[in-house]
Protein backbone atom coordinates (compact mmCIF):
# COMPACT_ATOMS: atom_id res chain seq x y z
CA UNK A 1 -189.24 -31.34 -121.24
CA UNK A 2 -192.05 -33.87 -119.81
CA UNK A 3 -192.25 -35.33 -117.21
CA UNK A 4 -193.16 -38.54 -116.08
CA UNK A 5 -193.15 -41.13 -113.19
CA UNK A 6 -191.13 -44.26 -112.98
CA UNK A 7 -193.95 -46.70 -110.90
CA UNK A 8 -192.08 -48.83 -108.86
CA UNK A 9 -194.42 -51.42 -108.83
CA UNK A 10 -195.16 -53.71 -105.81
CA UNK A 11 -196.16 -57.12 -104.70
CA UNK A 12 -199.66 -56.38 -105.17
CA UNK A 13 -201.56 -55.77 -108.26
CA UNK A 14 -203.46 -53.38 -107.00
CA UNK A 15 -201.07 -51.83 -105.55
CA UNK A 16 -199.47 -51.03 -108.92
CA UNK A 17 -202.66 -49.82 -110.34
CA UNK A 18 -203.26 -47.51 -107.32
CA UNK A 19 -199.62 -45.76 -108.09
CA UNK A 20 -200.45 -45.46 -111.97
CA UNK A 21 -203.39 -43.55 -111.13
CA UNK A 22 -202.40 -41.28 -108.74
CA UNK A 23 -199.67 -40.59 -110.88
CA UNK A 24 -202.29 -39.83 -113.55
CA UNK A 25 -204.54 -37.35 -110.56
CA UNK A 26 -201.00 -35.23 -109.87
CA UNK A 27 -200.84 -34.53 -113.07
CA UNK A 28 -197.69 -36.46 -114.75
CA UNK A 29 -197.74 -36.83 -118.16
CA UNK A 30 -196.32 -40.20 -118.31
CA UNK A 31 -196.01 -43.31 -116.49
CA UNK A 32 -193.20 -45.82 -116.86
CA UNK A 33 -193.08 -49.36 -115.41
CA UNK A 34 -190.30 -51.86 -115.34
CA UNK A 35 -189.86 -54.98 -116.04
CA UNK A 36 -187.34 -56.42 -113.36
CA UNK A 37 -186.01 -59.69 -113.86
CA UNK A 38 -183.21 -59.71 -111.12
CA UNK A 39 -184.82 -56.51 -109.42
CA UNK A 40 -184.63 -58.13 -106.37
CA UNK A 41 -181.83 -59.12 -103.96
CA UNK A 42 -180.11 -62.38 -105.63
CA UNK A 43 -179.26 -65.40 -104.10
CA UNK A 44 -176.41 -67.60 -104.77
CA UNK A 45 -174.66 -70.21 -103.80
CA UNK A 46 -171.62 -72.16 -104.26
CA UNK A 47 -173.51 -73.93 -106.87
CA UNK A 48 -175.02 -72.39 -110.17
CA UNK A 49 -177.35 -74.60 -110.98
CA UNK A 50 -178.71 -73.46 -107.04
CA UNK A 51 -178.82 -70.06 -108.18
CA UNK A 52 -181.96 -67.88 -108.51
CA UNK A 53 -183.62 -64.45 -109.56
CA UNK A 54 -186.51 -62.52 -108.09
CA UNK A 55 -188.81 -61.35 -110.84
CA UNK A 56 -191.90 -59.53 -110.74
CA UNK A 57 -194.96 -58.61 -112.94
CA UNK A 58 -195.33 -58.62 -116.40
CA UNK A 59 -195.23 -54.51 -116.92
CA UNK A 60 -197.08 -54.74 -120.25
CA UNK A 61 -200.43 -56.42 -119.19
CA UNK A 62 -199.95 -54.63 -115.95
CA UNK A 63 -200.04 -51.46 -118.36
CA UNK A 64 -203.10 -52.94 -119.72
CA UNK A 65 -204.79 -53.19 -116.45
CA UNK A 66 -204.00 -49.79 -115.57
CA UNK A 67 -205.27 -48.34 -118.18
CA UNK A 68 -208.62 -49.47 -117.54
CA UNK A 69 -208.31 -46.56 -114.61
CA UNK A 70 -207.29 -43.98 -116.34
CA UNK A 71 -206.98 -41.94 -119.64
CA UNK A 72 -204.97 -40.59 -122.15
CA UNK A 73 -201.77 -40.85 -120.04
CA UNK A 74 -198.98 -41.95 -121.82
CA UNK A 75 -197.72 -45.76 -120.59
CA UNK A 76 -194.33 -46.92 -121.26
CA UNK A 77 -192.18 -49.60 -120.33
CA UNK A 78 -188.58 -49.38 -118.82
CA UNK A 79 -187.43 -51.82 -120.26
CA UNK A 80 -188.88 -54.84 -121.16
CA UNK A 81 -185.96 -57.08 -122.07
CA UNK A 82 -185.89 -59.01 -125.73
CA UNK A 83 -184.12 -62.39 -125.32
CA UNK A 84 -187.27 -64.39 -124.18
CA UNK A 85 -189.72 -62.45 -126.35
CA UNK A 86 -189.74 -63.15 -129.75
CA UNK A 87 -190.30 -59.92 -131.71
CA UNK A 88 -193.56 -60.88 -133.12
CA UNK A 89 -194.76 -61.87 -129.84
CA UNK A 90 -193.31 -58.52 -128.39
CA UNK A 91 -195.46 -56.56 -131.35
CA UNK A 92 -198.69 -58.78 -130.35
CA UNK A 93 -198.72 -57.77 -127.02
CA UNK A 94 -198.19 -54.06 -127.53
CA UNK A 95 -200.73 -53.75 -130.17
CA UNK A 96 -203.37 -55.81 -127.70
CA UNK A 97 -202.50 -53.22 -124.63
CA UNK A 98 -202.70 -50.37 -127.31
CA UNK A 99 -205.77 -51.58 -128.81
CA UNK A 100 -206.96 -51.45 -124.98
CA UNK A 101 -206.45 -47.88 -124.44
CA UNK A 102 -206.67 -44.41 -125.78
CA UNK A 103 -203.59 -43.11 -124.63
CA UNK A 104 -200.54 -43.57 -125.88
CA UNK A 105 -198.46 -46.59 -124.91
CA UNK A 106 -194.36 -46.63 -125.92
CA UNK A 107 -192.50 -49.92 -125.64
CA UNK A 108 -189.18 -49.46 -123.91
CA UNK A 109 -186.81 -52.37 -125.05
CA UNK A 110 -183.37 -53.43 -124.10
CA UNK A 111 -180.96 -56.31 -123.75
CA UNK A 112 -180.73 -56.74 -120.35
CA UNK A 113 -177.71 -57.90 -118.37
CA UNK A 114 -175.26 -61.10 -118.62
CA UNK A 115 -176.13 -62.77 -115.76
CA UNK A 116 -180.08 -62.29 -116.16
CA UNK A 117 -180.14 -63.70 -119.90
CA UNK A 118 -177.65 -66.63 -119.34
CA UNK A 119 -178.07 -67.45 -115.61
CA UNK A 120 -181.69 -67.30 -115.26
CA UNK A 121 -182.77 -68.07 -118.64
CA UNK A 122 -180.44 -69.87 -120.52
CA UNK A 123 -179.57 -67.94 -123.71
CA UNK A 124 -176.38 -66.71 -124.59
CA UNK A 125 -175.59 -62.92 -123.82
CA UNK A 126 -173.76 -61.84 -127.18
CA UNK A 127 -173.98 -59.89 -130.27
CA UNK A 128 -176.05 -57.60 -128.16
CA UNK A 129 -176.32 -54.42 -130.15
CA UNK A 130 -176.05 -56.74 -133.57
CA UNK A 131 -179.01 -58.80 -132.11
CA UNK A 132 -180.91 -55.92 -130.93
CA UNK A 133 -180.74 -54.02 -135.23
CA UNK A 134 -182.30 -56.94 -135.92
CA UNK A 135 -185.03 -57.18 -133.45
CA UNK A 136 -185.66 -53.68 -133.89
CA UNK A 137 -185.97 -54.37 -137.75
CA UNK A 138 -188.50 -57.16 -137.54
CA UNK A 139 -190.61 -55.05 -135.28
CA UNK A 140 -190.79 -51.88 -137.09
CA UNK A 141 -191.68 -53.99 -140.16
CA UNK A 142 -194.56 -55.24 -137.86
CA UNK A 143 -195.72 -52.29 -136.12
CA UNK A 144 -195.40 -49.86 -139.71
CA UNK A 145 -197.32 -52.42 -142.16
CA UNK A 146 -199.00 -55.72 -140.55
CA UNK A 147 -196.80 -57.47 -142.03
CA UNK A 148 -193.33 -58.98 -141.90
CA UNK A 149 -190.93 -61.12 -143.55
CA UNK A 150 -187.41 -61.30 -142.10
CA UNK A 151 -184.61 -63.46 -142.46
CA UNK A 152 -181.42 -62.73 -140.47
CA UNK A 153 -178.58 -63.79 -138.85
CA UNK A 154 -180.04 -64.34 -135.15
CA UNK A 155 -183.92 -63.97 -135.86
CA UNK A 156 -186.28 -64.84 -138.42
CA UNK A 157 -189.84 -63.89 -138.78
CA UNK A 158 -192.76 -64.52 -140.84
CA UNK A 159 -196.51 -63.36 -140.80
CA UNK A 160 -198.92 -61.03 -140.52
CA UNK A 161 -201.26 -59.28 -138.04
CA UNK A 162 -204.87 -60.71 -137.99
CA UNK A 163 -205.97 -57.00 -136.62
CA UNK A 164 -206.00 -53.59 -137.63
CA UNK A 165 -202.87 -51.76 -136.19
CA UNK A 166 -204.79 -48.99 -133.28
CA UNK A 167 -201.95 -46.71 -133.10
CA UNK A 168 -199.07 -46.82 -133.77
CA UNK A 169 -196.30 -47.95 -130.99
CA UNK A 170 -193.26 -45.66 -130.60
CA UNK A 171 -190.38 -48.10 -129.88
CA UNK A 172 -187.45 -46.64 -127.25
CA UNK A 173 -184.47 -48.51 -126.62
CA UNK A 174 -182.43 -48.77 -123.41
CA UNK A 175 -179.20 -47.50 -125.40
CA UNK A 176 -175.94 -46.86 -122.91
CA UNK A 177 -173.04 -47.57 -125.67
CA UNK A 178 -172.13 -46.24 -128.91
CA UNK A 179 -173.30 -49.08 -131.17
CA UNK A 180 -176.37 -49.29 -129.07
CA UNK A 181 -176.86 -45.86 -129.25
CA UNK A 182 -176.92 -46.18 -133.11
CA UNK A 183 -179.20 -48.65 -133.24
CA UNK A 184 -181.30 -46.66 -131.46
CA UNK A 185 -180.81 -42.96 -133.35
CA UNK A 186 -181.36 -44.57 -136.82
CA UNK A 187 -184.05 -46.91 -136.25
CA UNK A 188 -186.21 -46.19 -133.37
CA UNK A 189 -187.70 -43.36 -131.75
CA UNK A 190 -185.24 -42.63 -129.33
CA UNK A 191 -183.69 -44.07 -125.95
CA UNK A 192 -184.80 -44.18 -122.39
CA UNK A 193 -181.74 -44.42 -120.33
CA UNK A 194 -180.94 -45.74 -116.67
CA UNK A 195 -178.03 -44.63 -114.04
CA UNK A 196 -176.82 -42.44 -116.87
CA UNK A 197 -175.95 -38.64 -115.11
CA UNK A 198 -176.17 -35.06 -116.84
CA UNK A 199 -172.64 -35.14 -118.11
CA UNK A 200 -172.98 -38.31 -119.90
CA UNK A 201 -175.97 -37.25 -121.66
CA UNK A 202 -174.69 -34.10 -122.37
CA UNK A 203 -171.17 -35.60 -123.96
CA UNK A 204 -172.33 -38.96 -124.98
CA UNK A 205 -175.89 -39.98 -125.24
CA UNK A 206 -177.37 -37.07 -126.68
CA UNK A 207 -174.65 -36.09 -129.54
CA UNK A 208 -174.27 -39.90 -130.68
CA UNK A 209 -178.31 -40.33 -130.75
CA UNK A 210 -178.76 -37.20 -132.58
CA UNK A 211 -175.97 -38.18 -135.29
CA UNK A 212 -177.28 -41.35 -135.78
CA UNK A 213 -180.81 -40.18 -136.40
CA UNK A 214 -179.71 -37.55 -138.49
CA UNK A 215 -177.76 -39.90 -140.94
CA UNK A 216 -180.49 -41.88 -141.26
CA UNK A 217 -182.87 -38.89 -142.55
CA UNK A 218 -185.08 -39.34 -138.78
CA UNK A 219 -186.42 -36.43 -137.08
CA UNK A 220 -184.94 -35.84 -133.46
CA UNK A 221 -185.04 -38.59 -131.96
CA UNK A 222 -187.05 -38.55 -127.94
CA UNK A 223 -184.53 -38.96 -125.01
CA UNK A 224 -186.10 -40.32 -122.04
CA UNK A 225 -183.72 -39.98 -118.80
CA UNK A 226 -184.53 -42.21 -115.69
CA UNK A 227 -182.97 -41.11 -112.75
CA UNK A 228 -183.76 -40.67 -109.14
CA UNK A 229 -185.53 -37.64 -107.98
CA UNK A 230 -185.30 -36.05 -104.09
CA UNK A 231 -186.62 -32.66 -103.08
CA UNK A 232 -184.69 -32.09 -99.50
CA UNK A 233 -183.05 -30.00 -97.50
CA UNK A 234 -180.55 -32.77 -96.27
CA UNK A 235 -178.89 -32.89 -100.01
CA UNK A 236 -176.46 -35.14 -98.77
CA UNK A 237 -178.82 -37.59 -96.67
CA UNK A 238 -180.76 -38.06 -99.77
CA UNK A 239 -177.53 -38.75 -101.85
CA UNK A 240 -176.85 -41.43 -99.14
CA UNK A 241 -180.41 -43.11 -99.41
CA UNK A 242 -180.37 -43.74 -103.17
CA UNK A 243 -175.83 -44.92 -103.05
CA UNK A 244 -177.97 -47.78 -100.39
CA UNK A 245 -180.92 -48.22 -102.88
CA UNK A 246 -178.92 -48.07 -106.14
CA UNK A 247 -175.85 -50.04 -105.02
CA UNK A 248 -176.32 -53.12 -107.24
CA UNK A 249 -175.66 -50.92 -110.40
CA UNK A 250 -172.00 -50.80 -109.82
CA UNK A 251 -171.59 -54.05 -110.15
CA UNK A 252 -173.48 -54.42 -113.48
CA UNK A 253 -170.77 -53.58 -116.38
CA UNK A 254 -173.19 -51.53 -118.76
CA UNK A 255 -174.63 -49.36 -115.73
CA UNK A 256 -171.15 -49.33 -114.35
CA UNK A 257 -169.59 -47.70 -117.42
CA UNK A 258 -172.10 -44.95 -117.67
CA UNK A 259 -171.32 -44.22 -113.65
CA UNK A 260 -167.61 -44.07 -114.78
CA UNK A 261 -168.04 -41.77 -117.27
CA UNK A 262 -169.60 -39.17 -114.74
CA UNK A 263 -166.75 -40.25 -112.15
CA UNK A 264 -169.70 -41.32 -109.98
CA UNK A 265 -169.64 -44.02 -107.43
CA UNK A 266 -172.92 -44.29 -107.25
CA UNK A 267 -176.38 -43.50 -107.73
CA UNK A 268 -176.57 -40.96 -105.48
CA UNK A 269 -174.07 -39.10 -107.39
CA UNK A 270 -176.29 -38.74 -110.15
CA UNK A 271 -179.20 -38.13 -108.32
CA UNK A 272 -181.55 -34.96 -108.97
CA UNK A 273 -181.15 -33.55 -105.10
CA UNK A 274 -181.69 -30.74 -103.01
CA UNK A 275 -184.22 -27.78 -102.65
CA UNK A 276 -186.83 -26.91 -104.61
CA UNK A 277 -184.46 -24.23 -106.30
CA UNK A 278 -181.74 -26.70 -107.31
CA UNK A 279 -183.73 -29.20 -108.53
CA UNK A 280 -185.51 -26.96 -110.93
CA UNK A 281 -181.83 -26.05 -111.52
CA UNK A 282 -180.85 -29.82 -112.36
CA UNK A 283 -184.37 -30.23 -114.50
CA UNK A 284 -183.55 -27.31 -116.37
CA UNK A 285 -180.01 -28.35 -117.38
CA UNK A 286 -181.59 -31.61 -118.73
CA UNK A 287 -183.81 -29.84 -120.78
CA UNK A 288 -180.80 -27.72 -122.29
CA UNK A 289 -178.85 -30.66 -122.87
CA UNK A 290 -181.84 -31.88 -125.15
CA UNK A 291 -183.28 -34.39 -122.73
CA UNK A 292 -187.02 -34.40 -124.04
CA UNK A 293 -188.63 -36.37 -120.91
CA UNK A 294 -187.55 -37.05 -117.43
CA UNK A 295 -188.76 -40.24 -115.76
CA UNK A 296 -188.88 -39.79 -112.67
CA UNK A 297 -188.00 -42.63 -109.76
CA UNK A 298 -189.39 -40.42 -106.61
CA UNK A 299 -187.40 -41.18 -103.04
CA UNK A 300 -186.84 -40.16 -99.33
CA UNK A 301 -189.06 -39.52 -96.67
CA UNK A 302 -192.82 -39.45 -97.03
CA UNK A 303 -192.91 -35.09 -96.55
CA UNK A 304 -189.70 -35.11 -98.98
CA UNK A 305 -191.69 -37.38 -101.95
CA UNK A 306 -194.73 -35.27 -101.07
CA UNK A 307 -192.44 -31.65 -101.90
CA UNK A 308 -191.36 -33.86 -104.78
CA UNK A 309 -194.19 -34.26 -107.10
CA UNK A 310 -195.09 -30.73 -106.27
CA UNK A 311 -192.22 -29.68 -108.15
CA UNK A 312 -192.17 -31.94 -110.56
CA UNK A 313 -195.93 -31.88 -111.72
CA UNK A 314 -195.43 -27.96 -111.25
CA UNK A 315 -191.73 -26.97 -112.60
């Protein structure tokens, strides 16, 4: 199993550059940035129209700057949402940051949430995992041949790259349900999953992903688990630290259904916690279940982060 770091970005920058590369000195193999419309606290009032979202960097040209610090790393997004990115446009500006580095860079796609897509930007949240087959379509048409020509029923596309293709861009899709998950296993490279615990991967993710990739003639397909990572000896303090950070997920129906089906709460619940011992315990159960890269999101105390990448950039 790999293991990478999920960069939790910043207000500065610089700041997020600084992370990627130090991420890059300990030794990680990958580094994963997200792209967080309504990351932040939300504000609302009695009026929608008055309603607003915190949003943040751009993680792809972040990625881009990053990689002017550092080399061969692999850079990935987690996730960058599809509604307001065309496909071609999404291809453009993977190829550009690709065509800016020698490492590999994976584009980590998903739908989002309801109240992101229709609150702050407008678009109607439906036909998700219909909508998504099709993106997914246009873009590997893109990213395999230059070229596209796509009519369907909630894109269309038509031209052709005026640039020679670097490398080629693995795509990963932020796949929690069963149609998603399909979409994913038969025309992707895989998924990279959020707030989604051991069980679930073990009884869900991994054997739907697998069957859909293996109907579809695909070799096995990557499975990239996010999930919050604290080497302690206060197991339970830690727990408590990422239920506080993490608490918005339970009230976001796709993240909420993967908590259910681990009869979690929270995300401390499905946190990676405790000594060094148990969480080589934890990382080795994810590797038997067939998870084939953890992405890390590193928490707690300065000393207890510090104990963390020491394990995880030695396992």
């Amino acid at each position: 199993m790999r293991i990478g770091i999920n960069i939790d970005g910043g207000r500065r920058l610089d700041e997020l550059v600084r992370k990627v590369r130090e991420a890059h000195e300990r030794g990680y193999v990958s580094a994963w940035l997200p792209q967080s419309p309504g990351g932040g606290p939300r504000h609302s009032g009695g009026n929608r129209r008055r309603r607003h979202e915190l949003f943040g960097y751009d993680a792809l040209t972040a990625l881009a700057v990053a990689g002017t610090q550092i080399s061969g790393m692999e850079l990935g997004t987690c996730v960058l949402p599809t509604f307001p990115r065309h496909p071609m446009v999404m291809a453009e500006q993977a190829l550009t940051v690709q065509a800016s580095y020698d490492g590999q860079v994976t584009l980590g796609i998903g739908v989002s949430h309801r109240h992101v897509v229709e609150d702050q930007w407008g678009y109607t949240y439906d036909r998700t995992a219909h909508r998504m087959r099709e993106y997914v379509e246009v873009l590997n048409e893109i990213l395999e041949t230059g070229a596209v020509f796509y009519e369907g029923d909630t894109v269309s596309a038509r031209g052709s790259l005026s640039f020679d293709v670097p490398r080629r861009v693995p795509i990963l899709v932020a796949a929690l349900g069963p149609r998603m998950l399909e979409v994913a296993g038969s025309l992707t490279d895989g998924v990279i999953t959020w707030m989604t615990g051991a069980k679930t991967l073990e009884e869900h993710t991994v054997p739907l992903l697998t069957a859909a990739a293996d109907k579809a003639g695909k070799p096995q397909p990557r499975v990239v688990a996010s999930l919050p990572v604290c080497v302690t000896d206060d197991a339970d303090a830690a727990r408590d630290l990422a239920a506080r950070m993490f608490l918005i997920y339970r009230s976001l129906p796709n993240y909420k259904a993967m908590l259910d089906k681990e009869d979690a709460e929270h995300g401390g619940d499905i946190a990676l916690v405790g000594t060094e011992d148990q969480v080589a315990g934890a990382l080795k159960r994810l590797e038997d279940i067939g998870v084939t890269d953890l992405n890390a999101l590193v928490i707690g105390s300065e000393t207890e982060q510090e104990r963390t990448h020491a394990l995880l950039t030695n396992p």
